[in-house]
C-alpha atoms as a PDB file:
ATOM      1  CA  UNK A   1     103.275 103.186 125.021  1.00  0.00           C
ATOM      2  CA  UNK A   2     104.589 100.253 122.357  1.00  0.00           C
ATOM      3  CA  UNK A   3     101.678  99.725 119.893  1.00  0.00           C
ATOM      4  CA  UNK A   4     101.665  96.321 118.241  1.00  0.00           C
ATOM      5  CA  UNK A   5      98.879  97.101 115.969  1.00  0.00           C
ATOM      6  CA  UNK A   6      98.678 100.473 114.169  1.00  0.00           C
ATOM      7  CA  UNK A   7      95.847 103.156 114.767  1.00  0.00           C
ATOM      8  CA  UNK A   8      95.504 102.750 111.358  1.00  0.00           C
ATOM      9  CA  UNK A   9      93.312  99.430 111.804  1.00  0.00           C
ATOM     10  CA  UNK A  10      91.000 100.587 114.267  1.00  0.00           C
ATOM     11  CA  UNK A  11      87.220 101.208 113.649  1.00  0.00           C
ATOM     12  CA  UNK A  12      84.360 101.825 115.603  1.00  0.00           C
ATOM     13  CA  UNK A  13      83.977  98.450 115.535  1.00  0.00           C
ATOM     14  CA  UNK A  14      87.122  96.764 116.533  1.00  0.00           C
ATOM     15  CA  UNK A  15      88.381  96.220 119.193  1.00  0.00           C
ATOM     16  CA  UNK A  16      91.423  97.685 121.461  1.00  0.00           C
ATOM     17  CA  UNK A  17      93.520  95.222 123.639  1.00  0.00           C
ATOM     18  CA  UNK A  18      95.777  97.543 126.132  1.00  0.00           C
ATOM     19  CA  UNK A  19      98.463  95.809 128.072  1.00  0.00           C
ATOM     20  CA  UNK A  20      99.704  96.625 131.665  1.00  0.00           C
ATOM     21  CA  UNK A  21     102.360  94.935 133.493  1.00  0.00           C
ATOM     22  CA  UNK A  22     100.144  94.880 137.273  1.00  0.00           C
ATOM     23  CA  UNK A  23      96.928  95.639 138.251  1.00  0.00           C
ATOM     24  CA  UNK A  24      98.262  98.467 139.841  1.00  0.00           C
ATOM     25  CA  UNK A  25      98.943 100.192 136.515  1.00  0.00           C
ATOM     26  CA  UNK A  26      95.523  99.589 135.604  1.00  0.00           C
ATOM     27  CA  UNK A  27      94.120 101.188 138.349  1.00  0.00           C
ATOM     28  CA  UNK A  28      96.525 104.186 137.417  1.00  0.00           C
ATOM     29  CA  UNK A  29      95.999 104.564 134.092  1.00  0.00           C
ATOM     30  CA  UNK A  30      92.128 104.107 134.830  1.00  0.00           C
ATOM     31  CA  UNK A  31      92.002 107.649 136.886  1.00  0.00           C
ATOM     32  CA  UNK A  32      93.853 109.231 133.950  1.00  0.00           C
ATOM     33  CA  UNK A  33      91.358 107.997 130.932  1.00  0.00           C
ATOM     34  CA  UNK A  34      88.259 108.293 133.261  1.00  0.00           C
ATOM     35  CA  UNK A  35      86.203 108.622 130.281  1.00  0.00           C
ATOM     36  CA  UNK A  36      86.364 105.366 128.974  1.00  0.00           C
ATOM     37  CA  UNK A  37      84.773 102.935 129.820  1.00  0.00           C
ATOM     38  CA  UNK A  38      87.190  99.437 129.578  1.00  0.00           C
ATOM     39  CA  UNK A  39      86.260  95.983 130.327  1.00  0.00           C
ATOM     40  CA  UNK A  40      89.261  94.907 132.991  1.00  0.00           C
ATOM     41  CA  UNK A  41      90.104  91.399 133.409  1.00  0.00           C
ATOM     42  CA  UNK A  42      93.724  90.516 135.324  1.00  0.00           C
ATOM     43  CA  UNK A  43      94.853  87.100 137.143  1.00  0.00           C
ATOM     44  CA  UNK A  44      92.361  87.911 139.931  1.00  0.00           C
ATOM     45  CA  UNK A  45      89.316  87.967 138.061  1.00  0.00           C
ATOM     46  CA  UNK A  46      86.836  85.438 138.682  1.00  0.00           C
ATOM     47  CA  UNK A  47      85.224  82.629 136.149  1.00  0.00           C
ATOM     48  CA  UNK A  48      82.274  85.190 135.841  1.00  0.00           C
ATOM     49  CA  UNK A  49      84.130  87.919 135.298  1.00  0.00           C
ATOM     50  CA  UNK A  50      86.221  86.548 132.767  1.00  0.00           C
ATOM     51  CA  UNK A  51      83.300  84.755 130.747  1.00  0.00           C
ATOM     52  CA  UNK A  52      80.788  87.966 130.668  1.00  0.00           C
ATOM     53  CA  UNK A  53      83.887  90.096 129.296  1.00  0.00           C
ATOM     54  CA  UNK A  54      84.313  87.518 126.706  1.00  0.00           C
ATOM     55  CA  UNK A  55      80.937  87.716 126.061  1.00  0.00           C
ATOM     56  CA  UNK A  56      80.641  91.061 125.749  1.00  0.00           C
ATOM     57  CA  UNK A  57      83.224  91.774 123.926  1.00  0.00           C
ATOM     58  CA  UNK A  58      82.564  89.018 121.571  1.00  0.00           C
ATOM     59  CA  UNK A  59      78.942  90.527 121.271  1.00  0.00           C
ATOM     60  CA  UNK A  60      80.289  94.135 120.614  1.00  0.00           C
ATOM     61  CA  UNK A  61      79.316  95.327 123.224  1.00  0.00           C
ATOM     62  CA  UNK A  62      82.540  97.008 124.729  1.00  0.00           C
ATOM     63  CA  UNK A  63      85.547  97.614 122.883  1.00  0.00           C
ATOM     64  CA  UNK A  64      88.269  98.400 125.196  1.00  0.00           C
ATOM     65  CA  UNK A  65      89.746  95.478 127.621  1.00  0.00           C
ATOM     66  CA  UNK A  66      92.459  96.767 129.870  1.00  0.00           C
ATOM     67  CA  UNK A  67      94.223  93.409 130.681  1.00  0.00           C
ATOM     68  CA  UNK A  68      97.212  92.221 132.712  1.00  0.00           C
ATOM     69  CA  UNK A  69      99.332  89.813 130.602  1.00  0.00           C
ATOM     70  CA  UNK A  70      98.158  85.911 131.321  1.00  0.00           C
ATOM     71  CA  UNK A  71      95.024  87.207 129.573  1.00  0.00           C
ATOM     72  CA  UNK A  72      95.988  87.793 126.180  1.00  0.00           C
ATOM     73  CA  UNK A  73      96.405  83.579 126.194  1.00  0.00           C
ATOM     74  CA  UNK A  74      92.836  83.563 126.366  1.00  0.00           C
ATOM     75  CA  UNK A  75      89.963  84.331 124.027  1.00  0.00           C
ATOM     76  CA  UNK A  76      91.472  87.098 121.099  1.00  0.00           C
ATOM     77  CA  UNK A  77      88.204  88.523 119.986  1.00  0.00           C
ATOM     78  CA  UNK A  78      88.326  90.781 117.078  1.00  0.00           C
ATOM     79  CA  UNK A  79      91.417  92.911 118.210  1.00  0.00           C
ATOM     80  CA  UNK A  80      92.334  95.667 115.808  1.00  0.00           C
ATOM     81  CA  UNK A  81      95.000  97.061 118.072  1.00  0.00           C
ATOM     82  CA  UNK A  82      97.333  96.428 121.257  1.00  0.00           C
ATOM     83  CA  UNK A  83      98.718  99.045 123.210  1.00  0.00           C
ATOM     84  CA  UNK A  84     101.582  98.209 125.387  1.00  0.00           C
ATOM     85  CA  UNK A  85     101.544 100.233 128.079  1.00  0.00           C
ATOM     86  CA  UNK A  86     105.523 100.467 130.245  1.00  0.00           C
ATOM     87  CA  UNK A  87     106.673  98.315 127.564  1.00  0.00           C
ATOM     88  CA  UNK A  88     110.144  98.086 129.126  1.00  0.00           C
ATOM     89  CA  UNK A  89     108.362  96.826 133.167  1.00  0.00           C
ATOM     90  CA  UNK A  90     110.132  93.618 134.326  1.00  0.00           C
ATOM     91  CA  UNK A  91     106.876  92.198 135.042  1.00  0.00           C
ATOM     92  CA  UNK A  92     106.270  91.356 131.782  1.00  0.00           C
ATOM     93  CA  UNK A  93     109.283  89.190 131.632  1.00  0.00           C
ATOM     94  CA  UNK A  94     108.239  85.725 133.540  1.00  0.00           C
ATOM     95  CA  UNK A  95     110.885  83.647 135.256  1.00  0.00           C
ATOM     96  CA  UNK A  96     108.204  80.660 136.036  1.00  0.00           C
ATOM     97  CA  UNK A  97     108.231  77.532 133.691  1.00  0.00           C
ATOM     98  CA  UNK A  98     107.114  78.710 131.019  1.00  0.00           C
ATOM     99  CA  UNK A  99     109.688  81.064 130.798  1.00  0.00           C
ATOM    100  CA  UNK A 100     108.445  84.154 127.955  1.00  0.00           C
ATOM    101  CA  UNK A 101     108.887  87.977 127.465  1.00  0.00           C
ATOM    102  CA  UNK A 102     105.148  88.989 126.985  1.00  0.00           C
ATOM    103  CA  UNK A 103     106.509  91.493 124.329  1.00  0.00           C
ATOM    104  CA  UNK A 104     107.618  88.863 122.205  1.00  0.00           C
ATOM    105  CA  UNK A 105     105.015  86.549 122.654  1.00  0.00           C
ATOM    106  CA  UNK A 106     102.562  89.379 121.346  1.00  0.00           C
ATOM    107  CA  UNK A 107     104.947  89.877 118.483  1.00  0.00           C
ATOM    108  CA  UNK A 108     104.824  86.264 117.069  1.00  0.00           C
ATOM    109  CA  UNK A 109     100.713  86.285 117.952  1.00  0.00           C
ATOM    110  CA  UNK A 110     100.460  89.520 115.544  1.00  0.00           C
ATOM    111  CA  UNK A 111     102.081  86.975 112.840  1.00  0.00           C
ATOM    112  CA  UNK A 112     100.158  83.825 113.644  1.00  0.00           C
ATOM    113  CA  UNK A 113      97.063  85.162 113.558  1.00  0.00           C
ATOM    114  CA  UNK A 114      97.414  88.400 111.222  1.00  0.00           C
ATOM    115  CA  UNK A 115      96.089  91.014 113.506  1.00  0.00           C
END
């Protein structure tokens, strides 16, 4: 796993972004960590889905989002880390206008916005 954000910064309070490359992965990863309890959003979650995350997460309610990568374009939240998970995947390379490597796009967001 590639973390962006050091351990360092998280609290009890922030909040932990982790990265997969498919949904698949996800589901994977899920059965290993069984005892956490993520918030999962991916390209195939609904409106609903997507706005009661935000909200909760915004809220503090949950603190872990297990995402696929068009989601990290969408509300940031309070983020104190971002855990990469098969950093080197393909899928995270998109060959659809716009063209972007998710890795680097994460890299330049960690700049802009000082997380």
């Amino acid at each position: 796993h590639k973390k962006i954000i050091p351990d360092s910064k998280r609290s009890k309070e922030s909040q932990h972004l982790f990265l997969f490359p498919s949904i698949l992965s996800i589901s994977q990863y899920n059965k290993d960590h069984e005892n956490s309890a993520p918030l999962i959003l991916t390209g195939q979650s609904s409106d609903v889905q997507q706005a009661k995350a935000y909200r909760s997460l915004r809220n503090n309610e949950s603190q872990l989002l297990y995402a696929t990568h068009s989601k990290i374009f969408q509300d940031r939240n309070n983020f104190k880390s971002i855990t990469i998970i098969d950093e080197y995947s393909p899928l995270y390379q998109t060959y659809q206008d716009p063209r972007y490597n998710i890795i680097t796009v994460l890299q330049k967001m960690r700049e802009i916005y000082n997380i």
